[in-house]
N, C-alpha and C. Protein backbone atom coordinates (compact mmCIF):
# COMPACT_ATOMS: atom_id res chain seq x y z
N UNK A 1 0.82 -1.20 0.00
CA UNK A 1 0.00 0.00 0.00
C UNK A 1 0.86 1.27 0.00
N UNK A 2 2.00 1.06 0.38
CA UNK A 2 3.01 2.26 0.74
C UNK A 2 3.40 2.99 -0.72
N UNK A 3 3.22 1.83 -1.88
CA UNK A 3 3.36 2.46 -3.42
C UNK A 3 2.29 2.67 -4.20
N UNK A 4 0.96 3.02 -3.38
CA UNK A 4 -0.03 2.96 -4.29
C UNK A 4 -0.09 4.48 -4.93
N UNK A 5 0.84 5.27 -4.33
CA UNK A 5 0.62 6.51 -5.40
C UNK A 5 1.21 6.45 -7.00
N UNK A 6 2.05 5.48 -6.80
CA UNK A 6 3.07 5.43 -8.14
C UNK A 6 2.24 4.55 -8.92
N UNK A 7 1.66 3.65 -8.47
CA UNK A 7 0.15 2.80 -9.36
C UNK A 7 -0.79 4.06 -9.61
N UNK A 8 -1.59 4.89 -9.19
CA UNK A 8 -2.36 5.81 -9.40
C UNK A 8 -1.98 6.89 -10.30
N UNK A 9 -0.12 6.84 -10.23
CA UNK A 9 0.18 8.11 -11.49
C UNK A 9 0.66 7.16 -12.47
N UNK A 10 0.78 5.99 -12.70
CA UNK A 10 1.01 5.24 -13.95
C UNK A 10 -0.37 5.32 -14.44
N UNK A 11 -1.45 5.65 -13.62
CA UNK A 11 -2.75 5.61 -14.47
C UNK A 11 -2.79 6.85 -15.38
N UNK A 12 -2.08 8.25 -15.01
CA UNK A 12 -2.38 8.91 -15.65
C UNK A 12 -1.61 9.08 -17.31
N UNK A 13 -0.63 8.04 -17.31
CA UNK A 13 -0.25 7.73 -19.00
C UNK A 13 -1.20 7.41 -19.79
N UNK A 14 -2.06 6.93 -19.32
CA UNK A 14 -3.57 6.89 -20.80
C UNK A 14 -3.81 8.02 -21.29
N UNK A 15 -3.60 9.29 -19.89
CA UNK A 15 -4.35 10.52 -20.44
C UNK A 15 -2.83 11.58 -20.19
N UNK A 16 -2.24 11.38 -20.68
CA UNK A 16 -1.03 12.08 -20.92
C UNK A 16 -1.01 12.81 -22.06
N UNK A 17 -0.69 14.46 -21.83
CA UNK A 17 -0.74 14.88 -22.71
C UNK A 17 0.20 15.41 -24.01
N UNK A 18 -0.78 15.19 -25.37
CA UNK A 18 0.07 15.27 -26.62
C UNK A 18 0.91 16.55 -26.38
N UNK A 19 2.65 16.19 -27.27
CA UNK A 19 3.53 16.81 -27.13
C UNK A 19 3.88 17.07 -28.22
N UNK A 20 3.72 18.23 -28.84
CA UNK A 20 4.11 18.81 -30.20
C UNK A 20 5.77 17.78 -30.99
N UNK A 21 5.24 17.35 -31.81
CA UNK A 21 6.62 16.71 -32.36
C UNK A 21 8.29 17.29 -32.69
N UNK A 22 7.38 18.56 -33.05
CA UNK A 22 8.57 19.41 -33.65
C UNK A 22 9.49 20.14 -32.47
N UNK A 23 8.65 20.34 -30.97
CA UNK A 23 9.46 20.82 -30.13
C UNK A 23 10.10 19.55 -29.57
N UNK A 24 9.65 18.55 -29.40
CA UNK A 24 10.38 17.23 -29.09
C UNK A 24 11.68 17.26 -30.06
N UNK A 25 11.69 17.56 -31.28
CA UNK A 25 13.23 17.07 -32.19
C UNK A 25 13.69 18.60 -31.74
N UNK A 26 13.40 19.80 -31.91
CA UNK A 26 14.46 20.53 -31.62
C UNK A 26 14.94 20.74 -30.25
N UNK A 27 14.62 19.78 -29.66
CA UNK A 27 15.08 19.58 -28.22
C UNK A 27 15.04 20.34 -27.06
N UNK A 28 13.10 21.51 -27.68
CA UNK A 28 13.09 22.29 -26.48
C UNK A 28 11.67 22.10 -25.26
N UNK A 29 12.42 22.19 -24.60
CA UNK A 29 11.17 22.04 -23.26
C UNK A 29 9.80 22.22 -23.55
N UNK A 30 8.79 21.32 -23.40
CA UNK A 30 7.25 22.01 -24.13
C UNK A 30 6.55 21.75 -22.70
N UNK A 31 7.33 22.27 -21.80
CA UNK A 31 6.20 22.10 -20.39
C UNK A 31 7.31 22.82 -19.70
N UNK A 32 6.30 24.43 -18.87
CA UNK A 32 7.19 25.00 -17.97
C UNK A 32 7.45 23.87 -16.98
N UNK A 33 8.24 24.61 -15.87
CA UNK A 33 8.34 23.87 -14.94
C UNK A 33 9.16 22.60 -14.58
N UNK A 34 9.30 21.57 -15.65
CA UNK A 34 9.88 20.44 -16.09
C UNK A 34 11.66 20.54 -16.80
N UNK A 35 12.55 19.88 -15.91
CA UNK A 35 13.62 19.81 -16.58
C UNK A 35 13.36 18.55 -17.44
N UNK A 36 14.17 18.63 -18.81
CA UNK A 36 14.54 17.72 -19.53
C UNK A 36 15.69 17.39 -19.62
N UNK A 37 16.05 16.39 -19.44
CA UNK A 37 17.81 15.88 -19.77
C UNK A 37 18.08 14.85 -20.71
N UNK A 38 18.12 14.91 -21.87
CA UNK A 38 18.04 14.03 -22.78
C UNK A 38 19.45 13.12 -23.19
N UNK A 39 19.37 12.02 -23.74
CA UNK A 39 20.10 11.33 -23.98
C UNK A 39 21.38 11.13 -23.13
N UNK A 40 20.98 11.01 -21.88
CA UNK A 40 21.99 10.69 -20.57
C UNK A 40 22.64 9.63 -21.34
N UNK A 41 23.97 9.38 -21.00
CA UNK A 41 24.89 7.88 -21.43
C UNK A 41 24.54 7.19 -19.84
N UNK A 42 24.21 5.82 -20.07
CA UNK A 42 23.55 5.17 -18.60
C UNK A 42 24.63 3.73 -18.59
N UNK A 43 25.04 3.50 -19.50
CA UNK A 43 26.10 2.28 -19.88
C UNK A 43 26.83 1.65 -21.16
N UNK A 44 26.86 0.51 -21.22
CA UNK A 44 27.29 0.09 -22.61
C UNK A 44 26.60 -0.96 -23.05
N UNK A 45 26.17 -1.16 -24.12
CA UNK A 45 25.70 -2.94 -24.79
C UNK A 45 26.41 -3.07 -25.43
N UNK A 46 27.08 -4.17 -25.37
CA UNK A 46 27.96 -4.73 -25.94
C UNK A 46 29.45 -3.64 -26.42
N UNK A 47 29.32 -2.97 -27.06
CA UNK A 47 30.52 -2.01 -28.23
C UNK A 47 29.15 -0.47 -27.93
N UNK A 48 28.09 -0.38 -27.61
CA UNK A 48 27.50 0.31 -28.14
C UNK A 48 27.22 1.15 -26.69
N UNK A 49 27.07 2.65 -26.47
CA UNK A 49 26.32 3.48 -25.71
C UNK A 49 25.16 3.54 -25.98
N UNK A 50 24.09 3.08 -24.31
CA UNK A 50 23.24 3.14 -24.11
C UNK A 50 22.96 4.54 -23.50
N UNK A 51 21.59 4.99 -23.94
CA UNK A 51 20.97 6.26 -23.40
C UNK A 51 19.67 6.43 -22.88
N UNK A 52 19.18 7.45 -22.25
CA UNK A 52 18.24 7.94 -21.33
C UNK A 52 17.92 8.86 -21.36
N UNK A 53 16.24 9.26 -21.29
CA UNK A 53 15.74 11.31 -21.20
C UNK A 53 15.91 10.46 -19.63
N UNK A 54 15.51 11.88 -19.09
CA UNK A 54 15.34 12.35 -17.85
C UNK A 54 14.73 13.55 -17.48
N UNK A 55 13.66 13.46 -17.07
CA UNK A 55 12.55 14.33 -16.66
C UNK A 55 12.13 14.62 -15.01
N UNK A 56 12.31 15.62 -14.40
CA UNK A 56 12.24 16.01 -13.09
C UNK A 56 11.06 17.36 -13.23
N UNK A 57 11.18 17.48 -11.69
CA UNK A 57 10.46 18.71 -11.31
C UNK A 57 11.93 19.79 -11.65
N UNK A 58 11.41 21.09 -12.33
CA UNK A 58 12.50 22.66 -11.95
C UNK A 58 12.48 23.06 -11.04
N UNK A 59 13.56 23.28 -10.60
CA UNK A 59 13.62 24.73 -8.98
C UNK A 59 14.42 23.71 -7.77
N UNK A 60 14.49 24.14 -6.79
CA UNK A 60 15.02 23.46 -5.63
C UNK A 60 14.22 21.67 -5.21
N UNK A 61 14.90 21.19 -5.58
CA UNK A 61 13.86 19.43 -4.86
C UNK A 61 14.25 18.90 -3.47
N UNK A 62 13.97 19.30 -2.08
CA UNK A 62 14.24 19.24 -0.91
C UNK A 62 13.84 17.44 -0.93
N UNK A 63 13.41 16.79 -1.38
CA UNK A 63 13.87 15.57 -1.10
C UNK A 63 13.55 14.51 -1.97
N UNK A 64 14.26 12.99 -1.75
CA UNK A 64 14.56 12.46 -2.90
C UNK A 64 13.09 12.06 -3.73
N UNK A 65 13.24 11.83 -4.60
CA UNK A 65 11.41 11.49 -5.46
C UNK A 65 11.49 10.37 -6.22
N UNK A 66 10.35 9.73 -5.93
CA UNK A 66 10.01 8.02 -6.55
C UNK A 66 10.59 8.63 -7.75
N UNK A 67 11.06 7.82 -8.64
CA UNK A 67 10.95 7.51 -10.12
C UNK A 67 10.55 6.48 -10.78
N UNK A 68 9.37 6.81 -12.03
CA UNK A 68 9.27 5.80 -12.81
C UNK A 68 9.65 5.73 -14.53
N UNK A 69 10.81 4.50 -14.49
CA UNK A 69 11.41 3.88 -15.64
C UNK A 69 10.17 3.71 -17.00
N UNK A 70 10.17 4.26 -17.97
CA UNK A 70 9.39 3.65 -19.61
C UNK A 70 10.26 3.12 -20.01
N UNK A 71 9.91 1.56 -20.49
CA UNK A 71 10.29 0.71 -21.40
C UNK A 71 9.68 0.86 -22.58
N UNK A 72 9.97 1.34 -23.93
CA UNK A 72 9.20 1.21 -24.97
C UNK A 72 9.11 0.16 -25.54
N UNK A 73 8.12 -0.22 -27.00
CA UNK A 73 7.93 -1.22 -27.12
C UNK A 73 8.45 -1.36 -28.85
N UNK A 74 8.25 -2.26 -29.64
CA UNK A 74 8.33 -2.23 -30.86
C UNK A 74 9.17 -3.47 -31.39
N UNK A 75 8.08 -4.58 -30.44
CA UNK A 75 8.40 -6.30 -30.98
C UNK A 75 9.70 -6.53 -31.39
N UNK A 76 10.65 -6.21 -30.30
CA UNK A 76 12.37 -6.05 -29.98
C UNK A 76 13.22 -5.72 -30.88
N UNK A 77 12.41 -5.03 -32.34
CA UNK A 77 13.42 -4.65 -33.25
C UNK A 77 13.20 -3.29 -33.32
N UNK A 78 12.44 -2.20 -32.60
CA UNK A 78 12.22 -1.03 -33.09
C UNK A 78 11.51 -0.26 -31.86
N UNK A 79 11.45 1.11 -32.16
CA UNK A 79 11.00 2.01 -31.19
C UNK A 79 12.09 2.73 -30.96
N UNK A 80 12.04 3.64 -29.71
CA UNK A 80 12.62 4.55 -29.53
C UNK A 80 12.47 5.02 -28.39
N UNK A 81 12.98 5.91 -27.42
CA UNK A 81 13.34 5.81 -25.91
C UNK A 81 12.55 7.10 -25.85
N UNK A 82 12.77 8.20 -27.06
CA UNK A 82 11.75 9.64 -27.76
C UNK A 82 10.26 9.13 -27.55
N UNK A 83 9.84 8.17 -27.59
CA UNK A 83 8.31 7.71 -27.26
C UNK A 83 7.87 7.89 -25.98
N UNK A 84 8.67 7.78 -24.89
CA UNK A 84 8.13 8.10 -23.66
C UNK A 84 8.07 9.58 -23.20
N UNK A 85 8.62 10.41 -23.51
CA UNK A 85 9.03 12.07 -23.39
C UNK A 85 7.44 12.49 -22.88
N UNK A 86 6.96 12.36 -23.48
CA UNK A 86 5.10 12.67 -23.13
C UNK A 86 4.60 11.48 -21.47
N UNK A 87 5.58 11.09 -21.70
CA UNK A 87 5.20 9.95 -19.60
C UNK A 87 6.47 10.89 -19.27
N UNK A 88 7.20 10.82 -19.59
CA UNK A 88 8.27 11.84 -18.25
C UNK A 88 7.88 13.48 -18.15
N UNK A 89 7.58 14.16 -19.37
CA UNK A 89 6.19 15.54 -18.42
C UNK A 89 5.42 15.09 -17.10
N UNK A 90 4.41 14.00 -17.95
CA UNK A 90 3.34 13.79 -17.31
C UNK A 90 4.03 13.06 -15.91
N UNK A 91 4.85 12.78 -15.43
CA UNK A 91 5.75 12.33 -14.36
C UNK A 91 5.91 13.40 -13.47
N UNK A 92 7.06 14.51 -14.01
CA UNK A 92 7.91 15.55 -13.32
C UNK A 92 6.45 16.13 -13.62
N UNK A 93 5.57 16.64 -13.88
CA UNK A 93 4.62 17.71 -13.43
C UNK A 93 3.82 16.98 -12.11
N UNK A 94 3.97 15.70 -11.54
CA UNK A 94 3.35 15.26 -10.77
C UNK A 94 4.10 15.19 -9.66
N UNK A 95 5.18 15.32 -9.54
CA UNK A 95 6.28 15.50 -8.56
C UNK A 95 7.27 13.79 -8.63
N UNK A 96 7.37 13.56 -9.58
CA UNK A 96 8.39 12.08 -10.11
C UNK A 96 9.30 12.79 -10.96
N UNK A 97 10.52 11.88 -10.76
CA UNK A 97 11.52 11.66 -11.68
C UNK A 97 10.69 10.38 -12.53
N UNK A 98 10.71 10.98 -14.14
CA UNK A 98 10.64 9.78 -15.11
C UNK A 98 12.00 9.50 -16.14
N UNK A 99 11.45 8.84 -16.40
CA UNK A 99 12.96 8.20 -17.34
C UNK A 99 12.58 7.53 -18.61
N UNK A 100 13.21 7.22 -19.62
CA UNK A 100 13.22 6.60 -20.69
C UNK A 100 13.66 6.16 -21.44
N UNK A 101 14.16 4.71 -21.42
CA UNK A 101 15.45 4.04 -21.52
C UNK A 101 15.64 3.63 -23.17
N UNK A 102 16.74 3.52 -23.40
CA UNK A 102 16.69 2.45 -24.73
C UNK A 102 17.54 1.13 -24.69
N UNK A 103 17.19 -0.05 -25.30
CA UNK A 103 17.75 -1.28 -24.86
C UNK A 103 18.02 -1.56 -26.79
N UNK A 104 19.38 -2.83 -26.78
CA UNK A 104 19.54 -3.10 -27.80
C UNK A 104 18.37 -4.07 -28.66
N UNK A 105 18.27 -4.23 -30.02
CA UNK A 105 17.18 -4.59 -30.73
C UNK A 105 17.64 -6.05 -30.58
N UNK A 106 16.69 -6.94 -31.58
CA UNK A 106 17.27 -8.24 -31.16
C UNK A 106 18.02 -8.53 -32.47
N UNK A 107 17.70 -7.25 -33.72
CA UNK A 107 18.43 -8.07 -34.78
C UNK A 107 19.98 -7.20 -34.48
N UNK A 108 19.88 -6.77 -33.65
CA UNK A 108 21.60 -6.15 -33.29
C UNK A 108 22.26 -7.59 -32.22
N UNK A 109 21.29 -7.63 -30.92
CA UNK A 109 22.11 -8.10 -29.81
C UNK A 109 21.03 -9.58 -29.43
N UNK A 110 21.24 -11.12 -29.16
CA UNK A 110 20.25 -11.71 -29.13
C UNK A 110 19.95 -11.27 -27.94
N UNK A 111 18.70 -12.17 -27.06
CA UNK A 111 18.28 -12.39 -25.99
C UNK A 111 19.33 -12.96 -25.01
N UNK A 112 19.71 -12.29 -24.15
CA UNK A 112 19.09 -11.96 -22.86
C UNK A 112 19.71 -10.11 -23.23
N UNK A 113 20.35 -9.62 -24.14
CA UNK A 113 20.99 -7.95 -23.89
C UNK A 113 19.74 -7.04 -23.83
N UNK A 114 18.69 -7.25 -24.06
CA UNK A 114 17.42 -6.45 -23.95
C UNK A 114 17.45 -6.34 -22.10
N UNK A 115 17.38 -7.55 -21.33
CA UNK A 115 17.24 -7.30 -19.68
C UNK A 115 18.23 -6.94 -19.82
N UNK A 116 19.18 -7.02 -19.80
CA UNK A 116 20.77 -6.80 -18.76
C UNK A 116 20.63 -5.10 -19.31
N UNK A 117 20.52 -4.71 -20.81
CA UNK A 117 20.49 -3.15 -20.53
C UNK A 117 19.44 -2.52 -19.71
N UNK A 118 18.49 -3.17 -19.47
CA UNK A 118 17.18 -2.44 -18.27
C UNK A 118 17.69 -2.59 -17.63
N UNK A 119 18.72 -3.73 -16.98
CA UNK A 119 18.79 -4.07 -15.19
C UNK A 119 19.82 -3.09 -15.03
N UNK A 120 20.96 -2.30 -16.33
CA UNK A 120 21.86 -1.76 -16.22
C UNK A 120 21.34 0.13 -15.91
N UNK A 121 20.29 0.20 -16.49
CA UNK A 121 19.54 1.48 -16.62
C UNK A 121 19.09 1.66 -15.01
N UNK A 122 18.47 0.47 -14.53
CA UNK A 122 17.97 0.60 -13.13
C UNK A 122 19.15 0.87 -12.11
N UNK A 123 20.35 0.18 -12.81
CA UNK A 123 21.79 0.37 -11.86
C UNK A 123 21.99 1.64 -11.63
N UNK A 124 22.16 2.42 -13.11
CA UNK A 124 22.63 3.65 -13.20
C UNK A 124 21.80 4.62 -12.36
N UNK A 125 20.23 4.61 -12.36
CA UNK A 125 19.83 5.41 -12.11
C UNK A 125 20.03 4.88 -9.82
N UNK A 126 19.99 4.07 -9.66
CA UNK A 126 20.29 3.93 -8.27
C UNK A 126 21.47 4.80 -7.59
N UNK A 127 22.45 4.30 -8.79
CA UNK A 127 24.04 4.91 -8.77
C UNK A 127 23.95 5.90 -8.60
N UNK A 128 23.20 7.20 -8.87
CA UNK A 128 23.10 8.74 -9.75
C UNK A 128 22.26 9.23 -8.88
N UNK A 129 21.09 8.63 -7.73
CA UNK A 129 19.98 8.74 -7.06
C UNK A 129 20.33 10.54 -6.80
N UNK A 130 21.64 10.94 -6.11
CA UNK A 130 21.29 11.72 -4.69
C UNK A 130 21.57 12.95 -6.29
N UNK A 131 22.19 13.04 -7.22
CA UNK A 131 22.19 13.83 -8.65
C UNK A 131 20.97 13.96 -9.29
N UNK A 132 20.18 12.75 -8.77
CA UNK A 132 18.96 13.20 -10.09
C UNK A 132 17.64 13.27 -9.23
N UNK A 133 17.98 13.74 -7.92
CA UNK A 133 17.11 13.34 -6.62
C UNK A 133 16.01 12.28 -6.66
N UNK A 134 16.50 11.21 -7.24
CA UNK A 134 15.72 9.94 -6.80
C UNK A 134 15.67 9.29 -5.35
N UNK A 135 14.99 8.86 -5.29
CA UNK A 135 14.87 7.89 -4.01
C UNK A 135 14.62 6.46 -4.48
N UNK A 136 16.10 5.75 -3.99
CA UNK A 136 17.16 4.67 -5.01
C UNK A 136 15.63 3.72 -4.67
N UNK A 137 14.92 4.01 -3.49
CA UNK A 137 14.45 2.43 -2.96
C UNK A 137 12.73 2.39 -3.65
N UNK A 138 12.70 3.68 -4.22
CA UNK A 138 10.89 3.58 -4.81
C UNK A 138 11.47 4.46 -6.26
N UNK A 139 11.43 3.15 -6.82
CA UNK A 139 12.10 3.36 -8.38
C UNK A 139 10.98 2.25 -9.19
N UNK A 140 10.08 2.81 -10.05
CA UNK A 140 8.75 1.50 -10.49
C UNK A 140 9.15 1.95 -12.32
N UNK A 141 8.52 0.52 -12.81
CA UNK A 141 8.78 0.80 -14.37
C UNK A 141 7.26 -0.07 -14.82
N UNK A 142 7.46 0.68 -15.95
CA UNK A 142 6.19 0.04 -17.12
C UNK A 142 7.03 0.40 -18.49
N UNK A 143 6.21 -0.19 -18.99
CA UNK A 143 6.44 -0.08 -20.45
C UNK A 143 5.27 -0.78 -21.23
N UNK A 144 5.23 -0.90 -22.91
CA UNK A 144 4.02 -1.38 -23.40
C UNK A 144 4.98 -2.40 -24.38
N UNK A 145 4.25 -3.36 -24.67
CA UNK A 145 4.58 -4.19 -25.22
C UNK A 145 5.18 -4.95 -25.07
N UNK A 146 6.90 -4.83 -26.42
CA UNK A 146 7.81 -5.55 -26.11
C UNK A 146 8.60 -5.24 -24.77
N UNK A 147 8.20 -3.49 -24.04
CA UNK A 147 8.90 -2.98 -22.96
C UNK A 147 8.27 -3.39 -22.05
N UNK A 148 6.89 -3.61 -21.87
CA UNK A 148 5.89 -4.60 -20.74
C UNK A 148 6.50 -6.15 -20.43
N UNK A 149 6.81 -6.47 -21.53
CA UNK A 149 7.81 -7.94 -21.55
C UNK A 149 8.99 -7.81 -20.59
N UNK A 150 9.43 -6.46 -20.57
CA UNK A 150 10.93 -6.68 -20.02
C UNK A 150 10.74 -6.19 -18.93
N UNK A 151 9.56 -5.00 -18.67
CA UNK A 151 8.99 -4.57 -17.09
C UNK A 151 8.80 -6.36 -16.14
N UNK A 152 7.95 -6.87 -16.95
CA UNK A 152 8.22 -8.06 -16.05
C UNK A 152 8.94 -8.73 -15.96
N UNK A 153 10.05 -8.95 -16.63
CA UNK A 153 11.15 -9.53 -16.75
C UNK A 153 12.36 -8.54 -15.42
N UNK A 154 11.96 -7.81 -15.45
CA UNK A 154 12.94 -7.13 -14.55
C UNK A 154 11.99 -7.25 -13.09
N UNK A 155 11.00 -7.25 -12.90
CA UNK A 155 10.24 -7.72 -11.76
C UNK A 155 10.75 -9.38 -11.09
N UNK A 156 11.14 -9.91 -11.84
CA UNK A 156 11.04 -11.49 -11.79
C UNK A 156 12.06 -12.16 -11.86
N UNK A 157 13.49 -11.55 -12.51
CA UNK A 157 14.85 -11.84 -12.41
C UNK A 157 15.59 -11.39 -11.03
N UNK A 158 15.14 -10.58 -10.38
CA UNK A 158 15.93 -9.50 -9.13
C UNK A 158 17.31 -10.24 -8.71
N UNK A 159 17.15 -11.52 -9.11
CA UNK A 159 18.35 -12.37 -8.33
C UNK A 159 19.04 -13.14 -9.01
N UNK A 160 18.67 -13.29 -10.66
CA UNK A 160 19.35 -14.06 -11.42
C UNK A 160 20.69 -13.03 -12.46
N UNK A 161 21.87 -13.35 -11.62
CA UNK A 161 22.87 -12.95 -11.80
C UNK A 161 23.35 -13.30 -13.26
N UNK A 162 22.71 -14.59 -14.11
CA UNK A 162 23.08 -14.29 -15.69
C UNK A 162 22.57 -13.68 -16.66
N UNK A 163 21.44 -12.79 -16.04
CA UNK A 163 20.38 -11.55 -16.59
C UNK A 163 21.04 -10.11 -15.94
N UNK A 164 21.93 -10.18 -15.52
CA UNK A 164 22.51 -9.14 -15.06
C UNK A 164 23.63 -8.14 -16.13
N UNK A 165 24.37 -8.89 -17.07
CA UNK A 165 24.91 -8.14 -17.79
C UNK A 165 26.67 -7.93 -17.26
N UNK A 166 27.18 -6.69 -18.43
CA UNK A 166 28.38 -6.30 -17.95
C UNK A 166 28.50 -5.06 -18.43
N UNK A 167 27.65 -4.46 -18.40
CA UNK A 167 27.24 -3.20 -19.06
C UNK A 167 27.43 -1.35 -18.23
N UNK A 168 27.86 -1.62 -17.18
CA UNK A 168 28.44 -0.92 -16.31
C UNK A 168 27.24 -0.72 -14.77
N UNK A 169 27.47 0.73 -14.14
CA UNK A 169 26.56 0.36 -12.98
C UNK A 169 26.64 -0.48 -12.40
């Protein structure tokens, strides 16, 4: 019961609101109030840098704030980490750190590099907590689809050390 607020603001991604496309590519803020930090480096897959937005509240944050992780989706060969930007507003205007990861495809990296870059994203952002004022211990993720696949996959591995990776964090 202690996380039922972070269930109640994952509800509000149904009704999250549309974000002009064109201010999304020229990479400017389309919500006062809201920092954007785009394309954080969070680790490595394999040869390759992995990246992250990052979306907070602006102004002074007196203490640390749940964050919730988007997994996007796109049947493990496609999508884009730019798909969640409209859940990390709708996050940091609610008082969350959101995030929005990207993981390797499967016609790049097989199965298992899709978890190990989430479990590596969840590292980083633990790592980074008291910088990006998270609070390391109420950190929740969703995603749709193929990223719903790996939300539970990262629910359900917590302890299997060959889903873990070497990806840094």
């Amino acid at each position: 019961m202690k996380n039922l607020p972070l269930l109640f603001t994952a509800l509000l991604f149904a009704h999250a609101p549309a974000f002009s496309e064109d201010k999304i590519k020229e990479k400017q803020p389309v919500s006062p109030g809201i920092e954007l930090r785009r394309d954080v480096e969070y680790g490595k897959g394999g040869e390759r840098t992995l990246h992250l937005h990052l979306g907070m509240p602006k102004g002074e944050i007196k203490e640390a704030l749940p964050a919730v992780v988007f997994i996007h989706g796109g049947g493990w060969k496609g999508g884009s980490r730019d798909g969640g930007i409209g859940s990390i507003y709708a996050l940091a205007k609610n008082g969350y750190v959101g995030a929005s990861i990207e993981y390797r495809f499967s016609q790049v990296a097989k199965f298992p590099a899709q978890i190990e870059d989430c479990k590596c994203a969840i590292r980083f952002l633990r790592e980074h907590a008291a910088e990006y004022h998270i609070d390391p211990d109420r950190i929740g993720v969703w995603g749709a689809s193929a990223g719903g696949h790996l939300v539970a996959l990262l629910g359900t591995t917590a302890d299997v050390k060959e889903l873990e990776g070497s990806g840094g964090s």
